[in-house]
N, C-alpha and C. Protein backbone atom coordinates (compact mmCIF):
# COMPACT_ATOMS: atom_id res chain seq x y z
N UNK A 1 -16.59 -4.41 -9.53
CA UNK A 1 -15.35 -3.74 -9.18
C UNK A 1 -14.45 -4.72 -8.45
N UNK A 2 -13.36 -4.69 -8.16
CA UNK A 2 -12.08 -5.69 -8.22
C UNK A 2 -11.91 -4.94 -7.22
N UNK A 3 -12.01 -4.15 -6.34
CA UNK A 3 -11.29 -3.24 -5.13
C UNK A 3 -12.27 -3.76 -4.05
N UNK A 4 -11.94 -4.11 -3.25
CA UNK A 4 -12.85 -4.71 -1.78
C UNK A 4 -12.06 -4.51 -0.10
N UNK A 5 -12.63 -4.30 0.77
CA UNK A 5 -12.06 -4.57 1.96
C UNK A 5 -12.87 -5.01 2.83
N UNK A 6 -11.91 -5.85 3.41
CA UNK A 6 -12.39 -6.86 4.84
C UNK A 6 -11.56 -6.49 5.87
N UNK A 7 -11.81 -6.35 7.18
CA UNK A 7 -11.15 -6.22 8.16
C UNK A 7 -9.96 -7.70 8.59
N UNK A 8 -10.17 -8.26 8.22
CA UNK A 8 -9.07 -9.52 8.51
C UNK A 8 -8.06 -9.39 7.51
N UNK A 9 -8.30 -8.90 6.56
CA UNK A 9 -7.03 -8.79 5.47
C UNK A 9 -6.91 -7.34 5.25
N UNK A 10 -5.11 -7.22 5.34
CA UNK A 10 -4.42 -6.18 5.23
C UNK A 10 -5.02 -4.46 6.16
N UNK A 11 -5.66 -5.33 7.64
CA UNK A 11 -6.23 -4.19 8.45
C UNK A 11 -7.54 -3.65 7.99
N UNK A 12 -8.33 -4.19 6.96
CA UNK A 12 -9.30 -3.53 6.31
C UNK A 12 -8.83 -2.35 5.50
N UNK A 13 -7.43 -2.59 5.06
CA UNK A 13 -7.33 -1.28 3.76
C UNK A 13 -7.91 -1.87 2.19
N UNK A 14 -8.37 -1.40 1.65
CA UNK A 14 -8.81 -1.37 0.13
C UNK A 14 -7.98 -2.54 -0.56
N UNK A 15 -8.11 -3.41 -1.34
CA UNK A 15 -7.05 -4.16 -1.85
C UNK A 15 -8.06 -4.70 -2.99
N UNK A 16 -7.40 -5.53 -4.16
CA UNK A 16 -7.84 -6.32 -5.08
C UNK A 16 -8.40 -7.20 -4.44
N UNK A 17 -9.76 -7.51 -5.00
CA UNK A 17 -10.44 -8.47 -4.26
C UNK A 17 -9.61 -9.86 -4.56
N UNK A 18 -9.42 -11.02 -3.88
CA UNK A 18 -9.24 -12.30 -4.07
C UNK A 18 -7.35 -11.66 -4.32
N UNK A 19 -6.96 -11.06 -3.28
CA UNK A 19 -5.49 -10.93 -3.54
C UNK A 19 -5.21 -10.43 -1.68
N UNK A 20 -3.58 -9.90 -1.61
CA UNK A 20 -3.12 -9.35 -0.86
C UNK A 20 -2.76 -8.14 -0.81
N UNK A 21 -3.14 -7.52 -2.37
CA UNK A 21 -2.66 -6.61 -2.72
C UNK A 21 -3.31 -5.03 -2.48
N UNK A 22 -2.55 -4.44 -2.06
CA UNK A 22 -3.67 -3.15 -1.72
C UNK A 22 -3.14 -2.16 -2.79
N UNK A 23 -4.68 -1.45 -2.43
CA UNK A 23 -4.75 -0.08 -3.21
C UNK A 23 -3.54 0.62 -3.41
N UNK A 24 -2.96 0.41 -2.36
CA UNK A 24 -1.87 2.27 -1.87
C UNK A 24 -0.38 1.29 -2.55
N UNK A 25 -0.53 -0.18 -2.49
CA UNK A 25 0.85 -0.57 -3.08
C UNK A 25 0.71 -0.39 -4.35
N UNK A 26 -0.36 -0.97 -4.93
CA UNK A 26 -0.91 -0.28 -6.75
C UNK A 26 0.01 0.82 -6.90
N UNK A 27 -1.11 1.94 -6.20
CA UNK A 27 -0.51 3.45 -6.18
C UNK A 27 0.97 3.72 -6.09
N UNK A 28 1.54 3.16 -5.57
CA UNK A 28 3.00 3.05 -5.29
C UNK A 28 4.09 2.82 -6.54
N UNK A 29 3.65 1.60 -6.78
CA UNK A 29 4.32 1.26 -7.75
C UNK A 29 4.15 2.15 -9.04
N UNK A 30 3.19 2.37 -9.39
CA UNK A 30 2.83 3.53 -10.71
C UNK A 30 3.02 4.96 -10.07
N UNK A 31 2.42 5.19 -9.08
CA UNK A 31 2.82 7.12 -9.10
C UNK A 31 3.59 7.47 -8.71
N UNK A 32 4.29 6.55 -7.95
CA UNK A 32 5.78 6.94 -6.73
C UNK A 32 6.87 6.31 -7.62
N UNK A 33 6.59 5.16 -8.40
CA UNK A 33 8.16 4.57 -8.61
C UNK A 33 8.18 4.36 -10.21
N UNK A 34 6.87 5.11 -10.81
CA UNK A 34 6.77 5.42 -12.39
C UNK A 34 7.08 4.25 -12.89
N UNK A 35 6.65 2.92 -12.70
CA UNK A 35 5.73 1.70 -13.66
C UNK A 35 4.85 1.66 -14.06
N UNK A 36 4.53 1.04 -15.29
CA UNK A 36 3.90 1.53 -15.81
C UNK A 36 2.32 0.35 -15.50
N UNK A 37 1.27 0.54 -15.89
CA UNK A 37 0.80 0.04 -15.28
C UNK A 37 0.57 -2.03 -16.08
N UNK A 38 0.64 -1.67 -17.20
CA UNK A 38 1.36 -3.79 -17.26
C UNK A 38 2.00 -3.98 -16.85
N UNK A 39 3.13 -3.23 -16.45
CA UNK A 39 4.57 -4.12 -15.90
C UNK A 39 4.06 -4.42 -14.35
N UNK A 40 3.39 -3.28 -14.11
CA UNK A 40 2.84 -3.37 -12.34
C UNK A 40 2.12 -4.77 -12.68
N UNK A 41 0.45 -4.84 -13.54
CA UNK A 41 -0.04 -5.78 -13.45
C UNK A 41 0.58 -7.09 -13.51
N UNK A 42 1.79 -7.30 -14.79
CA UNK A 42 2.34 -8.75 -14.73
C UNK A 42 3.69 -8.83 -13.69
N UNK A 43 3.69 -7.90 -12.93
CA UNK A 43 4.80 -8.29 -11.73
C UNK A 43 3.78 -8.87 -10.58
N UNK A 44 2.86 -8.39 -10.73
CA UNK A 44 1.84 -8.56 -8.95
C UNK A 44 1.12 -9.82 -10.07
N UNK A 45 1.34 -9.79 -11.11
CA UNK A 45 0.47 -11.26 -11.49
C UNK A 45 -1.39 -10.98 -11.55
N UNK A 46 -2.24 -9.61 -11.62
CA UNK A 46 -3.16 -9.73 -11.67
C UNK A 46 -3.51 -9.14 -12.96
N UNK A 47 -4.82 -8.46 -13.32
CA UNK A 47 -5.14 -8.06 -14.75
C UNK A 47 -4.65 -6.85 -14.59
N UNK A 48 -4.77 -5.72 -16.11
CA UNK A 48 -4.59 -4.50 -16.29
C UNK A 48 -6.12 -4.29 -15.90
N UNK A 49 -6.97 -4.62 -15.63
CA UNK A 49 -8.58 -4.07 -15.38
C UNK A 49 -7.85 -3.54 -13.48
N UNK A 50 -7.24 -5.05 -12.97
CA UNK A 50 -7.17 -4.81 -11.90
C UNK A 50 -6.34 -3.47 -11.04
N UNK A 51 -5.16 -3.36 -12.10
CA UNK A 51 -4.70 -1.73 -11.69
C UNK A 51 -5.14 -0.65 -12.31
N UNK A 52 -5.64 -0.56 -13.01
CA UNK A 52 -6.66 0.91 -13.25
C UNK A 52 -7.67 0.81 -12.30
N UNK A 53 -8.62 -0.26 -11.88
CA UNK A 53 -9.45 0.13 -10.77
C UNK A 53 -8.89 0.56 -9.54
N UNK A 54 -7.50 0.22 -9.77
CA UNK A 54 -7.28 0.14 -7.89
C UNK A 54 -6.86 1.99 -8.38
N UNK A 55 -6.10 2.24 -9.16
CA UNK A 55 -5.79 3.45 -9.27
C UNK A 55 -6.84 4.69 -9.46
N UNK A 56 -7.83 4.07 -10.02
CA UNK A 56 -9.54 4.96 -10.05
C UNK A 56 -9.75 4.80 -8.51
N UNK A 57 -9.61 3.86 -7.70
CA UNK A 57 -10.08 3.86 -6.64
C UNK A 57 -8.90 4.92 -5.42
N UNK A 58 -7.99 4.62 -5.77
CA UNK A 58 -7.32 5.62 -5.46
C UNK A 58 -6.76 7.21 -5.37
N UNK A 59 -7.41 7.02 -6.37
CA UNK A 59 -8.12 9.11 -7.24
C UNK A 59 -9.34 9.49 -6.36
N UNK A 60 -9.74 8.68 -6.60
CA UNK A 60 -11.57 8.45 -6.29
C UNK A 60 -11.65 9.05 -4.27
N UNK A 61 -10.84 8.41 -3.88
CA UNK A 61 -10.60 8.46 -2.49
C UNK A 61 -9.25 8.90 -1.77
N UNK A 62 -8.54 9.98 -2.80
CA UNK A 62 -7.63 10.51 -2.28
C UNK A 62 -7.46 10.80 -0.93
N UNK A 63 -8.26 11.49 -0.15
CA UNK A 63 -7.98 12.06 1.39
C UNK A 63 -7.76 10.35 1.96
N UNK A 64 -9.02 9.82 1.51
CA UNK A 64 -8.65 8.39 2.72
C UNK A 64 -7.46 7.68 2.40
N UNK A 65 -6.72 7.66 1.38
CA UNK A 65 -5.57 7.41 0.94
C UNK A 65 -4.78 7.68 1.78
N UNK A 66 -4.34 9.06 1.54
CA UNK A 66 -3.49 10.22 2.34
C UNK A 66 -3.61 9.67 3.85
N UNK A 67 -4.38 10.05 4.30
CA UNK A 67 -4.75 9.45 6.05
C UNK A 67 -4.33 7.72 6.22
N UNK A 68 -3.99 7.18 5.10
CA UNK A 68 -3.78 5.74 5.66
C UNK A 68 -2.62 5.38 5.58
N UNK A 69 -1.74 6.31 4.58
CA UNK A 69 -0.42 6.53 4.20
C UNK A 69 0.21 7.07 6.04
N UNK A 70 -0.26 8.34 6.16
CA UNK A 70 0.39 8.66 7.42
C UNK A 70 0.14 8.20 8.72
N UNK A 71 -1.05 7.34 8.71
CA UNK A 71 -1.19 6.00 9.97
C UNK A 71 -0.26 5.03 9.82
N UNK A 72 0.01 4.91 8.66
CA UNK A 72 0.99 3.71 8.22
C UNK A 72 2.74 4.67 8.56
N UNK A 73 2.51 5.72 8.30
CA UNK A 73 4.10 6.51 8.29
C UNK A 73 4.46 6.71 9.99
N UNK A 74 3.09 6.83 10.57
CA UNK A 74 3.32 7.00 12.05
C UNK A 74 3.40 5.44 13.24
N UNK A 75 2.77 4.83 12.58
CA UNK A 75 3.21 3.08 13.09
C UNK A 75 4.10 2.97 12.70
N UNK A 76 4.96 3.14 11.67
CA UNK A 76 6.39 2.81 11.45
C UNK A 76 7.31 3.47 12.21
N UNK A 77 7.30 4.40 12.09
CA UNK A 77 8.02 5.69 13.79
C UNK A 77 7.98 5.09 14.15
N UNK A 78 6.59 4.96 15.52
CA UNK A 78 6.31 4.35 16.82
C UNK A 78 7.46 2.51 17.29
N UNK A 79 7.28 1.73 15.60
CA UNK A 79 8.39 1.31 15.99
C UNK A 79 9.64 0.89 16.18
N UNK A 80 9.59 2.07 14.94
CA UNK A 80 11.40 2.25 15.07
C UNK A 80 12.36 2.75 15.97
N UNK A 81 11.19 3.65 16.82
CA UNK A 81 11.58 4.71 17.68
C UNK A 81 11.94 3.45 19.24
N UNK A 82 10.55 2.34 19.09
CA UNK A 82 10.57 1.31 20.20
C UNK A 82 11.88 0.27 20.03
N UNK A 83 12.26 0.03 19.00
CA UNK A 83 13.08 -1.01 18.61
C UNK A 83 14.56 -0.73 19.71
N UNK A 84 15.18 -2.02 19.44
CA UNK A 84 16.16 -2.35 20.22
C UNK A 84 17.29 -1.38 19.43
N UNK A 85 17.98 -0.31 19.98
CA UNK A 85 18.84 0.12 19.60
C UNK A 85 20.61 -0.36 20.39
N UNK A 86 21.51 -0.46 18.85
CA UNK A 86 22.91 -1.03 19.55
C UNK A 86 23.92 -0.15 20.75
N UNK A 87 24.51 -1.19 21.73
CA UNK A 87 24.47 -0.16 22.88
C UNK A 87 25.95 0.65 22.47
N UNK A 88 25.94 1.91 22.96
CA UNK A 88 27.13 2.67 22.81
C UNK A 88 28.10 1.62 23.17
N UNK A 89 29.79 1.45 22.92
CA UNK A 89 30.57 1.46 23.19
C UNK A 89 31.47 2.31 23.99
N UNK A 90 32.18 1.08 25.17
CA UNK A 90 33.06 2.34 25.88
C UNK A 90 34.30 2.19 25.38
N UNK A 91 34.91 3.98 25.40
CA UNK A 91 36.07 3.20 25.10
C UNK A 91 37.26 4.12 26.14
């Protein structure tokens, strides 16, 4: 199987082994933004074996999906919410 995770790369989320590429961006590109899955494979440059596994792997493990999506949706808040916002103007 072509789907692996290590904690030093990409936080330990699911990804193509020997890539950067994770599961949930796979998923992305085909279920969220309807590519198809060669155009996904020869844009990210890996095989068509490699996005059907990641997408089996992504079926396969829906809830942990889901839960990594909204850790990821809630770190993005946290720092948008922290970020430097521009100061009012007086006028």
């Amino acid at each position: 199987m072509s789907v692996t995770r290590d904690q030093d790369v990409l936080g330990g989320e699911p990804r193509i082994d020997g890539t950067r590429i994770g599961v949930r961006h796979v998923a992305g590109r085909v279920i969220d933004s309807g590519q198809s899955p060669a155009h996904v494979a020869d844009q990210l440059d890996v095989s068509l074996v490699d996005v059907y596994e990641s997408l089996s792997y992504y079926y396969a493990n829906i809830d942990e999906m889901r839960e990594l999506e909204a850790e990821n949706e809630t770190a993005f808040e946290r720092v948008r919410e922290s970020s430097l916002k521009p100061k009012e103007t007086v006028q």
